[in-house]
Protein backbone atom coordinates (compact mmCIF):
# COMPACT_ATOMS: atom_id res chain seq x y z
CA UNK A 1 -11.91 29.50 -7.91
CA UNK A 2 -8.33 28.51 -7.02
CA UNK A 3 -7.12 26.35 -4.42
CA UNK A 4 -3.51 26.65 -3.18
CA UNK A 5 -2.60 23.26 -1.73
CA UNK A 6 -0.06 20.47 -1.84
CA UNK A 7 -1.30 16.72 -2.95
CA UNK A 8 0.53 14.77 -0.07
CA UNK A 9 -1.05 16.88 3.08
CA UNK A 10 -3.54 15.73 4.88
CA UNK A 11 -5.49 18.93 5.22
CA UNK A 12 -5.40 19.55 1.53
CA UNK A 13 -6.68 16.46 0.98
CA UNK A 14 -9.83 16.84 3.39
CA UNK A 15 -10.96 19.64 0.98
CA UNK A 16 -9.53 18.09 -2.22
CA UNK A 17 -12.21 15.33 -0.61
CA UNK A 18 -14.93 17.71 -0.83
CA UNK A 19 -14.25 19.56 -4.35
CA UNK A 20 -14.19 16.11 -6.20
CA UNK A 21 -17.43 14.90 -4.82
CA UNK A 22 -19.01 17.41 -5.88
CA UNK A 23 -16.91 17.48 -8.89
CA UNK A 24 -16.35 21.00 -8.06
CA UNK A 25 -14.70 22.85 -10.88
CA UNK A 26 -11.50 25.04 -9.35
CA UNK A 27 -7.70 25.53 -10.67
CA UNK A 28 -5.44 23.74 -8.88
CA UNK A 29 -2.62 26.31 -7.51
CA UNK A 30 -0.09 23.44 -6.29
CA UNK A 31 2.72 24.37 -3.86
CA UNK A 32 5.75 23.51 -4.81
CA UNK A 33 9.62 24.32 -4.07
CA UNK A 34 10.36 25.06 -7.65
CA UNK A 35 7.68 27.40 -8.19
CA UNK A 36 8.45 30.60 -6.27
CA UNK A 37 5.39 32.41 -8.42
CA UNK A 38 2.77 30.11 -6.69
CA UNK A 39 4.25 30.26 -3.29
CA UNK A 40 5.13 33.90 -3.24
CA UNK A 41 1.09 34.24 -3.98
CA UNK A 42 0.35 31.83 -1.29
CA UNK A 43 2.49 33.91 1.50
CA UNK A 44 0.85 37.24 0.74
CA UNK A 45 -2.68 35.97 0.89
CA UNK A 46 -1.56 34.31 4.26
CA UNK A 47 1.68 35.45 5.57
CA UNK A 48 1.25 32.17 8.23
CA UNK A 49 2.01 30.30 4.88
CA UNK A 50 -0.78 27.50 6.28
CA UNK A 51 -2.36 25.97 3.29
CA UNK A 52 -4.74 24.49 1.97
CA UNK A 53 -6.26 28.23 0.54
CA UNK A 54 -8.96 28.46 -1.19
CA UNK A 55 -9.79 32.06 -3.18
CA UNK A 56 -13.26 32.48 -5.01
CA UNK A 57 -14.53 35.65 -6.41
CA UNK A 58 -11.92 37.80 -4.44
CA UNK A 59 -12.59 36.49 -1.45
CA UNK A 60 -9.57 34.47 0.76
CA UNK A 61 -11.49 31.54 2.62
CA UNK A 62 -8.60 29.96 5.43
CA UNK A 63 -9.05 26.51 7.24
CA UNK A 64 -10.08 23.02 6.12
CA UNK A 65 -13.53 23.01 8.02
CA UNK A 66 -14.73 26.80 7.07
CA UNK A 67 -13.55 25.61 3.56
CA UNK A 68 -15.33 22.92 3.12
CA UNK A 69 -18.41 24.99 4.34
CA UNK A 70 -18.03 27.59 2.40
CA UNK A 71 -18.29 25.52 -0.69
CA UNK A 72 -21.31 23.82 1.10
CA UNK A 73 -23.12 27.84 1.34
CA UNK A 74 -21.99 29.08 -2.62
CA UNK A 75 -21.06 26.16 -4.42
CA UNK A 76 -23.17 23.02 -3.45
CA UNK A 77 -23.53 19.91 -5.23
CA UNK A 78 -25.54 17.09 -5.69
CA UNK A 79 -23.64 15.32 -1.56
CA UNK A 80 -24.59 17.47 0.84
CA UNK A 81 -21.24 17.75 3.14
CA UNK A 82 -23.15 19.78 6.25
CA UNK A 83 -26.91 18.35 6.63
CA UNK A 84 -29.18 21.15 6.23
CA UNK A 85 -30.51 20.12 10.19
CA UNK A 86 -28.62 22.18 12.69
CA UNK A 87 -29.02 19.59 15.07
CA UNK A 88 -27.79 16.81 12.61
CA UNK A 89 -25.02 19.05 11.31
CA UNK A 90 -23.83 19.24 15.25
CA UNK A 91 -23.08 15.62 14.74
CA UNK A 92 -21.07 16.44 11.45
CA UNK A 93 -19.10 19.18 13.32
CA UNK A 94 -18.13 17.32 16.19
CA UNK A 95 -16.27 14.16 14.16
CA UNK A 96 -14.85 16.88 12.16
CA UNK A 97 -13.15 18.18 15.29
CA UNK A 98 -12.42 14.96 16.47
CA UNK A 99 -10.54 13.86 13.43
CA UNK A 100 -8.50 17.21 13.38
CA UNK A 101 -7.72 17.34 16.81
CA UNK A 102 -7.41 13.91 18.43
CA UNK A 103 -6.32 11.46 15.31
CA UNK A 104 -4.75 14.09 12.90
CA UNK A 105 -2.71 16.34 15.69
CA UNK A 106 -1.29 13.38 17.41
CA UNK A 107 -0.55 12.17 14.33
CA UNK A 108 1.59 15.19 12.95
CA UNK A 109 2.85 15.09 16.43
CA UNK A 110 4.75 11.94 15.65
CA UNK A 111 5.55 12.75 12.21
CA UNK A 112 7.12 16.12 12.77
CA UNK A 113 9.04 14.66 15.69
CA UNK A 114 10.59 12.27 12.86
CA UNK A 115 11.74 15.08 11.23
CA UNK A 116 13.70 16.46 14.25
CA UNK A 117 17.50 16.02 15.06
CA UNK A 118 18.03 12.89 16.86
CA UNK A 119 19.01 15.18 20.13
CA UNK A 120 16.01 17.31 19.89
CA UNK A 121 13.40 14.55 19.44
CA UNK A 122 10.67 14.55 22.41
CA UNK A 123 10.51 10.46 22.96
CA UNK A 124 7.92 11.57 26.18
CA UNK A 125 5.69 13.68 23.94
CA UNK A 126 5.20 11.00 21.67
CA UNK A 127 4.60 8.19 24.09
CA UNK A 128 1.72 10.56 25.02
CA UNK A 129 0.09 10.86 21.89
CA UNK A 130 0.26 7.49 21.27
CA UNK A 131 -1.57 6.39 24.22
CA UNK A 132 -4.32 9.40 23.10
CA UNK A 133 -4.53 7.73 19.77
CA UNK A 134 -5.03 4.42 21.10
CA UNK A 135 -7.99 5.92 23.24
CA UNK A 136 -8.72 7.58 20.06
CA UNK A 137 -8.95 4.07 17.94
CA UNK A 138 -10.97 2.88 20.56
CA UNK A 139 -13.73 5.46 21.22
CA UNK A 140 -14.09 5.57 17.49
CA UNK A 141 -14.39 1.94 17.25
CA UNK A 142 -17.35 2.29 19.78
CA UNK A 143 -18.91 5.02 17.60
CA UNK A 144 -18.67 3.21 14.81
CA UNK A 145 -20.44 0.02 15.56
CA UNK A 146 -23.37 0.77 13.88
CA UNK A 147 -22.41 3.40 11.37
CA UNK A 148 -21.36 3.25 7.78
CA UNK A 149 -20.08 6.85 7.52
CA UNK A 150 -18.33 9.13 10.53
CA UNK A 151 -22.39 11.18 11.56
CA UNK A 152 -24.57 8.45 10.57
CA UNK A 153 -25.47 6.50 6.86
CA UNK A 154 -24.50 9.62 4.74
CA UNK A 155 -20.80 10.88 3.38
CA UNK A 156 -20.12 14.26 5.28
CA UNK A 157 -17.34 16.91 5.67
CA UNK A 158 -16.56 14.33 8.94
CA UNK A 159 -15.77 11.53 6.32
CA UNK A 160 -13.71 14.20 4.58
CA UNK A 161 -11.86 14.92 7.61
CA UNK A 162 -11.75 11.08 8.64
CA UNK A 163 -10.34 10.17 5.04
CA UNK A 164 -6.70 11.51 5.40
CA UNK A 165 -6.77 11.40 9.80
CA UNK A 166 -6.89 7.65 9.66
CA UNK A 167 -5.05 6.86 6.07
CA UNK A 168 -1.65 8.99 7.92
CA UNK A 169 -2.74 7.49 11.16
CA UNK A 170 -2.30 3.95 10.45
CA UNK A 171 1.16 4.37 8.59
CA UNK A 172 2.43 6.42 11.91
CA UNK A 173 0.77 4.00 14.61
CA UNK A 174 -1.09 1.07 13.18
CA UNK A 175 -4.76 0.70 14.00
CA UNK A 176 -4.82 -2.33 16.41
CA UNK A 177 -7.06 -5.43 14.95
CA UNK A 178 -8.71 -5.19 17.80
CA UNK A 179 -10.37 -2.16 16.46
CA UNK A 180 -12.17 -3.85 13.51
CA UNK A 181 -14.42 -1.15 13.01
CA UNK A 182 -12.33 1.34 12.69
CA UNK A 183 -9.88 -1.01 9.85
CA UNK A 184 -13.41 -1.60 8.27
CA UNK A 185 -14.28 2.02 8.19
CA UNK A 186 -10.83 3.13 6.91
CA UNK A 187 -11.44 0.95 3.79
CA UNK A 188 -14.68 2.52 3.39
CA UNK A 189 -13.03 5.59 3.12
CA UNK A 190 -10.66 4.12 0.43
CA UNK A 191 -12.94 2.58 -1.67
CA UNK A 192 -14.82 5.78 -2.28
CA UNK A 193 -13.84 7.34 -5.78
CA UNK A 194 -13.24 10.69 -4.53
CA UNK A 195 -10.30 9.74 -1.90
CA UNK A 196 -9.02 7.09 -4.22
CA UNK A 197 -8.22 9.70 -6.58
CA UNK A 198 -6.80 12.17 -4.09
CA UNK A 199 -4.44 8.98 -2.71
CA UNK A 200 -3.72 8.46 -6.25
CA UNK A 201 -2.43 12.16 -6.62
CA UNK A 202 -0.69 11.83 -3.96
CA UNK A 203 1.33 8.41 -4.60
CA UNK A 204 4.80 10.32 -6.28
CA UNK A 205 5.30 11.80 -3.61
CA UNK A 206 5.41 9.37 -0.87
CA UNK A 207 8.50 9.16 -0.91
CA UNK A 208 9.01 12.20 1.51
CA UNK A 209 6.85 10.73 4.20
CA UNK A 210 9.53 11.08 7.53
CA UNK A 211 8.24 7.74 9.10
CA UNK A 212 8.60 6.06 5.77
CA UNK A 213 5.15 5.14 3.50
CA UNK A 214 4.21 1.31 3.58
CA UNK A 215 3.55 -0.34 0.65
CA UNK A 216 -0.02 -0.92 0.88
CA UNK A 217 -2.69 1.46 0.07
């Protein structure tokens, strides 16, 4: 099983999340500027040159979320990442979305802005998804009152999702202290072994983060 992906991005990381708690066994296909081999295999298994990409057994699996459940259907381990309740996996699948879509877009959102010429920056656009992360922060701070993981008191493809939204999240606009349990629930998510390691993987190159990375974490 390979998995073409790149350390630092946040939706590699949500399945690097999953393969190491399961201690998964795959080969690491890393995308990298210098290596035109890996890349040049990358674009012809998807010419939208999205990644991560995961290939097992000839068969090209696209997107974090059907990813991470495709491992959960022909490779499961010992943490079950989609509860085998379809009414309890409902939960799981919508705090997947909502990391992807309202804490990880907006956060790109700003990010990618960074990266623009100064004249070509959208200062509106951002001031928007600001504000929808701030709602964001504090719905999820609601939610998470009385939970120790993202569904409910076990680890789940939502944590794996949660993991990178909120580490990127807080570097680009800072979770509020008002939002305690959100702060408490992002060191959650730090502490465990299997995100530690995929921050650790990730630390040399930190250096290319637009906004610039703080040194914490």
């Amino acid at each position: 099983m390979q998995l073409f992906a790149h350390p630092f991005s946040s939706y590699c990381q949500k399945v690097l999340i999953a393969l190491r708690e399961n201690d998964t066994p795959f080969e690491y296909r890393v995308l990298s500027p210098d290596d035109e081999q890996t890349r040049a295999e990358h674009a012809a298994l998807w010419p939208l040159k999205r990644f991560p990409v995961l290939v097992d057994a000839g068969r090209t699996v696209l997107e974090s979320s059907i990813i991470i459940e495709y491992l959960a259907l022909n490779h499961p381990g010992p943490v079950r990442l989609l509860p085998d309740d379809p009414r309890a996996a409902l939960d799981v699948r919508l705090m997947d979305r909502f990391f992807d879509n309202y804490i990880m877009t907006p956060m790109q959102k700003i990010v990618f802005d960074a990266m623009r010429a100064p004249e070509q920056r959208d200062q509106p656009g951002v001031d928007d998804v600001r504000a929808m992360l701030d709602m964001a922060y504090r719905w999820l701070d609601n939610t998470m009152e009385d939970r120790e993981w993202a569904a409910g008191r076990a680890f789940s493809m939502a944590d794996c999702a949660a993991a990178p939204s909120l580490f990127y999240a807080d570097w680009t606009h800072p979770i509020a202290s008002e939002f305690a349990n959100v702060r408490a629930y992002r060191e959650r998510l730090l502490a465990r072994p299997s995100f530690a390691r995929v921050v650790d993987d990730a630390r040399p190159y930190r250096g290319f983060f637009p906004l610039g990375a703080p040194d914490r974490d």
